[in-house]
C-alpha atoms as a PDB file:
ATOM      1  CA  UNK A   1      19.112 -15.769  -6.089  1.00  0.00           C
ATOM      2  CA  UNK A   2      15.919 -13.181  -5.739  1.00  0.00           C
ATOM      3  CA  UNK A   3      18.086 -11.146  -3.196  1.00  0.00           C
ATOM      4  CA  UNK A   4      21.941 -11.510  -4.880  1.00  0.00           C
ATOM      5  CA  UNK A   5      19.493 -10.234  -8.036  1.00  0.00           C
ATOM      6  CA  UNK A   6      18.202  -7.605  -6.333  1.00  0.00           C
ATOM      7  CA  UNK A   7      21.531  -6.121  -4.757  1.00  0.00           C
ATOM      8  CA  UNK A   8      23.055  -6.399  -7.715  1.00  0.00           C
ATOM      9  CA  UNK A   9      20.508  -4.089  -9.412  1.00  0.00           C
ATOM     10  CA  UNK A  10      20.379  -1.743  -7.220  1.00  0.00           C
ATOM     11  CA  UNK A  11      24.708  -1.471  -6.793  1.00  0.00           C
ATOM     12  CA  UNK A  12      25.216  -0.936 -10.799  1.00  0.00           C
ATOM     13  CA  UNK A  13      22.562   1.712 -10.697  1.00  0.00           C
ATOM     14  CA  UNK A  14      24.015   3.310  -7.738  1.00  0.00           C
ATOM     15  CA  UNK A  15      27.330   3.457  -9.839  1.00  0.00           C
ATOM     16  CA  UNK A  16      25.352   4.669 -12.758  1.00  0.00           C
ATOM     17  CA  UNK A  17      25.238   2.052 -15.465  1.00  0.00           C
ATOM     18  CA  UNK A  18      22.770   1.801 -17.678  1.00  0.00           C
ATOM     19  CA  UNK A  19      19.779  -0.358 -17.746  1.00  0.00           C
ATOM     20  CA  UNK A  20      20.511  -2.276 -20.719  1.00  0.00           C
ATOM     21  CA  UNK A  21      24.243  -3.193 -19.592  1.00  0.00           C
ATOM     22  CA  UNK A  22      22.957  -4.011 -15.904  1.00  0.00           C
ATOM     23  CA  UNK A  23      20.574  -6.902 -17.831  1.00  0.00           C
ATOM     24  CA  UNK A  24      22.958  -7.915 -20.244  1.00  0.00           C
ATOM     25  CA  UNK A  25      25.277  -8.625 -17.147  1.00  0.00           C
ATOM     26  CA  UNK A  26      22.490 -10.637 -15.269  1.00  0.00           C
ATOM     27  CA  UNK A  27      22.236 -12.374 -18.835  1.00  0.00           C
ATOM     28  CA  UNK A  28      18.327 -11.417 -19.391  1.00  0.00           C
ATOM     29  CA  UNK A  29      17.165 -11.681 -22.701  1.00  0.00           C
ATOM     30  CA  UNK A  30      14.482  -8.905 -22.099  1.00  0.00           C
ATOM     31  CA  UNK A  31      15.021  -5.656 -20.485  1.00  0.00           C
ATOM     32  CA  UNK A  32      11.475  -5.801 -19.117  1.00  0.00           C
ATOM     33  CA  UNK A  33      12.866  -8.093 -17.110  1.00  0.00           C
ATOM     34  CA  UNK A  34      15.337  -6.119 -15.703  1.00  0.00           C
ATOM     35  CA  UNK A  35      13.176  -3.207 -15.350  1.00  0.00           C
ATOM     36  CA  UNK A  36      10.585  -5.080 -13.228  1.00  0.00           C
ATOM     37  CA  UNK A  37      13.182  -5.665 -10.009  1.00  0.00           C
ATOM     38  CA  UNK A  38      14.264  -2.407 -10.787  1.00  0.00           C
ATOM     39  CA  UNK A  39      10.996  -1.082  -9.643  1.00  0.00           C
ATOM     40  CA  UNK A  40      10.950  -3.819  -6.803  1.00  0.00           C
ATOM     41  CA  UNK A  41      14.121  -2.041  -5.725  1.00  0.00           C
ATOM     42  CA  UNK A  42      12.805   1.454  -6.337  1.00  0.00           C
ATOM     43  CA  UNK A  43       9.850   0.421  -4.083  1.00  0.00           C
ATOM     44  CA  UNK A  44      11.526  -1.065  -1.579  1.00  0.00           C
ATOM     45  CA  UNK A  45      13.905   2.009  -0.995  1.00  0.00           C
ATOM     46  CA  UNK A  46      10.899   4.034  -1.216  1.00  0.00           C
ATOM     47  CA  UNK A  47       9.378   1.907   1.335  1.00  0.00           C
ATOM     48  CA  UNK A  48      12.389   2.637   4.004  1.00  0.00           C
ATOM     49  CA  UNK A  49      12.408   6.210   3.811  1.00  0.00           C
ATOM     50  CA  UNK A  50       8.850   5.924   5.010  1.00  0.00           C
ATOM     51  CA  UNK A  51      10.179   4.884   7.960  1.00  0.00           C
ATOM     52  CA  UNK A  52      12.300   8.105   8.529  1.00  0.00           C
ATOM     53  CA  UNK A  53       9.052  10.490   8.036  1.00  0.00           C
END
């Protein structure tokens, strides 16, 4: 579920919806929530452009 979570994330905010729809739609009562795989996902994209440089 951690990784279907975490795809999903990252795909609505690639198409540009907001972070209060995106954890409405993964039916999280807080957006904290939401906002803390967010920066999982920031990190981990963050982490594999490293790579590149």
């Amino acid at each position: 579920m951690y990784l279907f979570t975490l795809a999903v994330i990252h795909l609505l905010r690639t198409l540009g919806i907001n972070m209060e729809v995106v954890s409405k739609l993964l039916g999280y009562a807080d957006l904290k929530t939401t906002q803390i795989y967010a920066k999982i996902v920031d990190k981990a994209k963050d982490d594999a452009m490293d790579l590149f440089n």
